[in-house]
PDB file of N, CA and C in Angstrom:
ATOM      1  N   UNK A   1      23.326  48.044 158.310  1.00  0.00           N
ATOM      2  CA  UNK A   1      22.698  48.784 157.226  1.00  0.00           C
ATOM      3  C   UNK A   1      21.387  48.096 156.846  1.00  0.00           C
ATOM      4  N   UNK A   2      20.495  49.017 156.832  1.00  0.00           N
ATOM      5  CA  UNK A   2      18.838  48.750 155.963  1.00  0.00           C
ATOM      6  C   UNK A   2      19.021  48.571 154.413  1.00  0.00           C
ATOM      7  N   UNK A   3      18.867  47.796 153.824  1.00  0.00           N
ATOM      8  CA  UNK A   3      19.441  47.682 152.346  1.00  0.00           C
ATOM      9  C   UNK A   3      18.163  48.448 152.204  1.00  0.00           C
ATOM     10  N   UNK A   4      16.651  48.452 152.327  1.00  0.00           N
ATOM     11  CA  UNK A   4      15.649  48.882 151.614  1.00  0.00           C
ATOM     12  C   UNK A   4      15.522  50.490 152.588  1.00  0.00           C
ATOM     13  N   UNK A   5      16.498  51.012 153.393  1.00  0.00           N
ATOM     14  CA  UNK A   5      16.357  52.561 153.682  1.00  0.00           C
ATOM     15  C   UNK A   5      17.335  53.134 153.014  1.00  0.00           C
ATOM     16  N   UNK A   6      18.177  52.232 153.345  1.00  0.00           N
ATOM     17  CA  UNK A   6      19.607  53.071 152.613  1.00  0.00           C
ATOM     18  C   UNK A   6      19.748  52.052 151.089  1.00  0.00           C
ATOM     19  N   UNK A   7      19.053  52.713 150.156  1.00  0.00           N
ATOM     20  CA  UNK A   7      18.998  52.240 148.677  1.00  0.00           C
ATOM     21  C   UNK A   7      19.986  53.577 147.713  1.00  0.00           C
ATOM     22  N   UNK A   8      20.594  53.276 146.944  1.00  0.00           N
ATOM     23  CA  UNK A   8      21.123  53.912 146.811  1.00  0.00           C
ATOM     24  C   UNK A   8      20.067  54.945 145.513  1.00  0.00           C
ATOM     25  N   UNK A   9      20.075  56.275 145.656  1.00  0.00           N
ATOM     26  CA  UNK A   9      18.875  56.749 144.835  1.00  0.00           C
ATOM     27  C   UNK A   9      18.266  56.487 143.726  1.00  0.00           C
ATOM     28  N   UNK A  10      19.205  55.969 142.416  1.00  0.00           N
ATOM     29  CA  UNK A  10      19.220  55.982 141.321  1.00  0.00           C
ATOM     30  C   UNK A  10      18.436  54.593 141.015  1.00  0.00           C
ATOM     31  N   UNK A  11      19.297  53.756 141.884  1.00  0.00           N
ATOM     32  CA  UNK A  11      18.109  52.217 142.294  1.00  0.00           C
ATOM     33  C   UNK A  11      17.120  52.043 143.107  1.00  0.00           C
ATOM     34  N   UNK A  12      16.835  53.014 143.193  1.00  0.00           N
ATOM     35  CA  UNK A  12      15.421  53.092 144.199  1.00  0.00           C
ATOM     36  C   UNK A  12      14.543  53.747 143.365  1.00  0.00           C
ATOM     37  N   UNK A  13      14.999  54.835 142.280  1.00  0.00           N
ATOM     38  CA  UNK A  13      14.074  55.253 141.201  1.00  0.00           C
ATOM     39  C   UNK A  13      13.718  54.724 139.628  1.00  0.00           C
ATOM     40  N   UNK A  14      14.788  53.951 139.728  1.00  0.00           N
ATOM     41  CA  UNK A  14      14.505  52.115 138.883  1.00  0.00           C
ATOM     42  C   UNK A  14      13.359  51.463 139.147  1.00  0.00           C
ATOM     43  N   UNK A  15      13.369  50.823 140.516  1.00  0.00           N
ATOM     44  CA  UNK A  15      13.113  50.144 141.235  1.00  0.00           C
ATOM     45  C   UNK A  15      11.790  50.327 141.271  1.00  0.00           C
ATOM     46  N   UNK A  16      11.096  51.871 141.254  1.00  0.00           N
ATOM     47  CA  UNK A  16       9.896  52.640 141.072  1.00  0.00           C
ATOM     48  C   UNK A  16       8.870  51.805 140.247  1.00  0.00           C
ATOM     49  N   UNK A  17       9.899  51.894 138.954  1.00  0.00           N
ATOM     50  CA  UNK A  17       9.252  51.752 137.977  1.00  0.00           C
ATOM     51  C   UNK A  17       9.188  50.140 137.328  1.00  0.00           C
ATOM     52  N   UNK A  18       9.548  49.194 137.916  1.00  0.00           N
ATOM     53  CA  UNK A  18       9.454  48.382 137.962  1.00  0.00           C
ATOM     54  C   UNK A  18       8.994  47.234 139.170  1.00  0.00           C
ATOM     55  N   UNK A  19       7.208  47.424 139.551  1.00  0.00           N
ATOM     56  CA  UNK A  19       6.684  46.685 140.607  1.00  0.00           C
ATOM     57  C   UNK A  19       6.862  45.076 141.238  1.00  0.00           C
ATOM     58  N   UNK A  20       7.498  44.475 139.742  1.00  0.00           N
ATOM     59  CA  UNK A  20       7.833  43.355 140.222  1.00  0.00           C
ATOM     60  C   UNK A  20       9.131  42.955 140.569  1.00  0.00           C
ATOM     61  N   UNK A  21       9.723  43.903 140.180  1.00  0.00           N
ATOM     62  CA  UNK A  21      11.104  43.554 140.568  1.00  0.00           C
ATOM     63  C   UNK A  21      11.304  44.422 142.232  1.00  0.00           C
ATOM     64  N   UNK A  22      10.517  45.469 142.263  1.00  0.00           N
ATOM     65  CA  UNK A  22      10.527  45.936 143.800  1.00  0.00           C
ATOM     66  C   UNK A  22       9.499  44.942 144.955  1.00  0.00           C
ATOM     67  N   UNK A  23       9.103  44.389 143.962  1.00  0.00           N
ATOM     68  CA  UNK A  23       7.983  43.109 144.957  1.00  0.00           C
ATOM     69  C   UNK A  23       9.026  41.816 145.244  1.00  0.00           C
ATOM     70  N   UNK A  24       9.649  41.452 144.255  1.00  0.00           N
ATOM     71  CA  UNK A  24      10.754  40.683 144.304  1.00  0.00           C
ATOM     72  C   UNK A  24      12.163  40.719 145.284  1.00  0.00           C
ATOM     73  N   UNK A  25      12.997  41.939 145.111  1.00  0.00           N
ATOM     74  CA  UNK A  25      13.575  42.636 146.101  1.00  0.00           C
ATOM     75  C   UNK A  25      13.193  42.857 147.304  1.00  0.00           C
ATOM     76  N   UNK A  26      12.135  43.279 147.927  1.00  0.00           N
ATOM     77  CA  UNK A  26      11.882  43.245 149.262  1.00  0.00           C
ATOM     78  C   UNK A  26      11.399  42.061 149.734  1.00  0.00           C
ATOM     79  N   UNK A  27      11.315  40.667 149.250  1.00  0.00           N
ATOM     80  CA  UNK A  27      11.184  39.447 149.569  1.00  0.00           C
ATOM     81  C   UNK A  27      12.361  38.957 149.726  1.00  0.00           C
ATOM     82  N   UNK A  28      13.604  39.767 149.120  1.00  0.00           N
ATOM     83  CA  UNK A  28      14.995  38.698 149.561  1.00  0.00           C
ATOM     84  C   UNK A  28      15.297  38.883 150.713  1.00  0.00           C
ATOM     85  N   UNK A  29      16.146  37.800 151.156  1.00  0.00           N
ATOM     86  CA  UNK A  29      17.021  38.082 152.425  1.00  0.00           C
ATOM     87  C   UNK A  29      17.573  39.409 152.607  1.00  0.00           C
ATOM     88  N   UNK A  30      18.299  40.003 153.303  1.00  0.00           N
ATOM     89  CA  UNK A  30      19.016  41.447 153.128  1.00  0.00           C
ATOM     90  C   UNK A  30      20.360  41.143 152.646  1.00  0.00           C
ATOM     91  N   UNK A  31      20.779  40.035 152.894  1.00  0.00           N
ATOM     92  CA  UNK A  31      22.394  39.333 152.145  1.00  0.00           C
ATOM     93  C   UNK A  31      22.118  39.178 150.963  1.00  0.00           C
ATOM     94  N   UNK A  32      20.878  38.732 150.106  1.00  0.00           N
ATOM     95  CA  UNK A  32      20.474  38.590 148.685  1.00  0.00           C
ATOM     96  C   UNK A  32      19.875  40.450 147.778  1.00  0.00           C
ATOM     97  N   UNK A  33      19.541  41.562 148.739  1.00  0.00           N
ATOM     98  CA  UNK A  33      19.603  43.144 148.707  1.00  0.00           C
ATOM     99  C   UNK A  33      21.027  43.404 148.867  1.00  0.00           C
ATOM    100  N   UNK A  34      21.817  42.593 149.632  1.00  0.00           N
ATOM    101  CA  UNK A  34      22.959  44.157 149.778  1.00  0.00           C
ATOM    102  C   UNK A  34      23.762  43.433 148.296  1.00  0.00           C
ATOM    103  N   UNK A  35      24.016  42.233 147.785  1.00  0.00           N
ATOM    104  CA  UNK A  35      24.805  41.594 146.344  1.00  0.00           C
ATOM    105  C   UNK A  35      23.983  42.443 145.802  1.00  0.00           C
ATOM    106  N   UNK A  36      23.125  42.741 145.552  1.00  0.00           N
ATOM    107  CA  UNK A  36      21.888  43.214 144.178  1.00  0.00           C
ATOM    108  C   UNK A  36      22.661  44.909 144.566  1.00  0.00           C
ATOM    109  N   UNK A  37      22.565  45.466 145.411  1.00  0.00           N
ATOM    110  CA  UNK A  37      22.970  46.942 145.891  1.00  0.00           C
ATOM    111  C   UNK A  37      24.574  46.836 145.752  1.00  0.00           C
ATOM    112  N   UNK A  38      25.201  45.947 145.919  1.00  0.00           N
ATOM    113  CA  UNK A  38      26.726  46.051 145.514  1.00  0.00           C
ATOM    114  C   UNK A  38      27.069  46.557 143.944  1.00  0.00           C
ATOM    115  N   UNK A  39      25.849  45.610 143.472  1.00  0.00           N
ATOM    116  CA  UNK A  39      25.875  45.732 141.603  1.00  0.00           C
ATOM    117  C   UNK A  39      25.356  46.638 141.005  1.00  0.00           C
ATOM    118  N   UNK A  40      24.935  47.779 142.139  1.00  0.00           N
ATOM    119  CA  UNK A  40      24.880  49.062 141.472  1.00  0.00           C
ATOM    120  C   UNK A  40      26.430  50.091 141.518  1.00  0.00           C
ATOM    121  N   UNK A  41      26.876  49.890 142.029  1.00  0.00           N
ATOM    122  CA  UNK A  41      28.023  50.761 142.475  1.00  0.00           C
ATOM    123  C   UNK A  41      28.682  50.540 140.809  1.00  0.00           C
ATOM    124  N   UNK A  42      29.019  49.548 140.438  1.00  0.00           N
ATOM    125  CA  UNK A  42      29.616  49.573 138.742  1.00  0.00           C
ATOM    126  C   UNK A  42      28.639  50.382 137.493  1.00  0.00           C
ATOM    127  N   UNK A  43      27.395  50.225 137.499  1.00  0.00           N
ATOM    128  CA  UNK A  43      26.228  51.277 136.881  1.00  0.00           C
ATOM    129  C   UNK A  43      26.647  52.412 135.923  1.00  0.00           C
ATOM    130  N   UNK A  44      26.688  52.346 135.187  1.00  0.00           N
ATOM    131  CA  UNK A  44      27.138  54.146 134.621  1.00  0.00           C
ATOM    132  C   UNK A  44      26.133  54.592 133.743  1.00  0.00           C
ATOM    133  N   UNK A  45      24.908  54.287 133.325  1.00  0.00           N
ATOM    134  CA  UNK A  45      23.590  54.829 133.332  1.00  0.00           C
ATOM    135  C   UNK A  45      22.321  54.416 133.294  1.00  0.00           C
ATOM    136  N   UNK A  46      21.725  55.492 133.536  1.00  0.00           N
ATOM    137  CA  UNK A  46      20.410  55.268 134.183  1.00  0.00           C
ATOM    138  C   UNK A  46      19.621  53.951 133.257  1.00  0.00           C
ATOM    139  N   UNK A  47      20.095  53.504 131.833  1.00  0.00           N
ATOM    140  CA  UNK A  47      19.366  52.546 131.080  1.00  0.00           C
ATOM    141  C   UNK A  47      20.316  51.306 131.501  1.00  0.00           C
ATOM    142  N   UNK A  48      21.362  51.273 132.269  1.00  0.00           N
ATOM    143  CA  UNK A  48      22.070  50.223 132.908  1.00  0.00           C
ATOM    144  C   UNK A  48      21.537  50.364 134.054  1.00  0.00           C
ATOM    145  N   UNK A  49      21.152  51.102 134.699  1.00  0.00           N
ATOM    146  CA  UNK A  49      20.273  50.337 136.187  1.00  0.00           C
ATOM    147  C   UNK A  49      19.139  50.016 135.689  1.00  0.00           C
ATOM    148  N   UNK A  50      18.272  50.596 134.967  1.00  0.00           N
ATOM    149  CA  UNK A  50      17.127  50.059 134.804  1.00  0.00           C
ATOM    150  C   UNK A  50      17.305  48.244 134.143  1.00  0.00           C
ATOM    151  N   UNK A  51      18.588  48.183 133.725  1.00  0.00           N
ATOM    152  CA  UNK A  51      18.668  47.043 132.955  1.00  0.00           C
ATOM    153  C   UNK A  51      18.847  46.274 134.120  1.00  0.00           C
ATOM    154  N   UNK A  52      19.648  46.409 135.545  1.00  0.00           N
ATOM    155  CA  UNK A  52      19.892  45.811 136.273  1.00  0.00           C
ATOM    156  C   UNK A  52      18.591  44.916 137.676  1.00  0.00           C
ATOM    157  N   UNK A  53      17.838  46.573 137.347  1.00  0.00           N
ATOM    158  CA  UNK A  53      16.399  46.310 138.545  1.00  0.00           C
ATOM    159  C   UNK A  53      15.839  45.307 137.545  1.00  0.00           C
ATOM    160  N   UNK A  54      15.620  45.134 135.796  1.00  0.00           N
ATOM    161  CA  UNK A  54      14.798  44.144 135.373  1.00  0.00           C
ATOM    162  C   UNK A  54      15.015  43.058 135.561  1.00  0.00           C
ATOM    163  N   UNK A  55      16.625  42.761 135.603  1.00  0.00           N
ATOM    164  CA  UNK A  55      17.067  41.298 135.557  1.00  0.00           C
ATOM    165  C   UNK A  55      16.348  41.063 137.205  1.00  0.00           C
ATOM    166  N   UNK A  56      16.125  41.727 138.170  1.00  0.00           N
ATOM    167  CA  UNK A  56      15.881  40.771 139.193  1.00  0.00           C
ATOM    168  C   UNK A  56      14.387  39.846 138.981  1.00  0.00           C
ATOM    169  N   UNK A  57      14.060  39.523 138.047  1.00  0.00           N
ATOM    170  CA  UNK A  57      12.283  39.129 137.669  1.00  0.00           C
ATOM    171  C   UNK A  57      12.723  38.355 137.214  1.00  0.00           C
ATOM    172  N   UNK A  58      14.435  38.684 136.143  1.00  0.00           N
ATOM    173  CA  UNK A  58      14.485  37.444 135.313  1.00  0.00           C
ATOM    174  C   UNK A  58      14.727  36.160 135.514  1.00  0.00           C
TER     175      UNK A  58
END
């Protein structure tokens, strides 16, 4: 699996909107993308993923 093709949608339209955390993310390993993409699957809204794409900066 491509962690950055196969993103799951909702974190990929997070992800949009936050340049440093998508600048950040495509610098990890793909083992350090697919933990970050695991921790969307628990998510139950869209102001909890966005909370999730910020923490990657933090």
């Amino acid at each position: 699996m491509d962690p950055m093709r196969d993103l799951p949608m909702g974190f990929g339209m997070a992800l949009v909107k936050n340049q440093s955390a998508m600048e950040t993310f495509s610098s990890m390993t793909p083992e350090q993308q697919q933990e970050i993409i695991s921790r969307t699957h628990s998510v139950q809204s869209k102001e909890e993923m966005q909370s999730l794409v910020d923490s990657i900066v933090r």
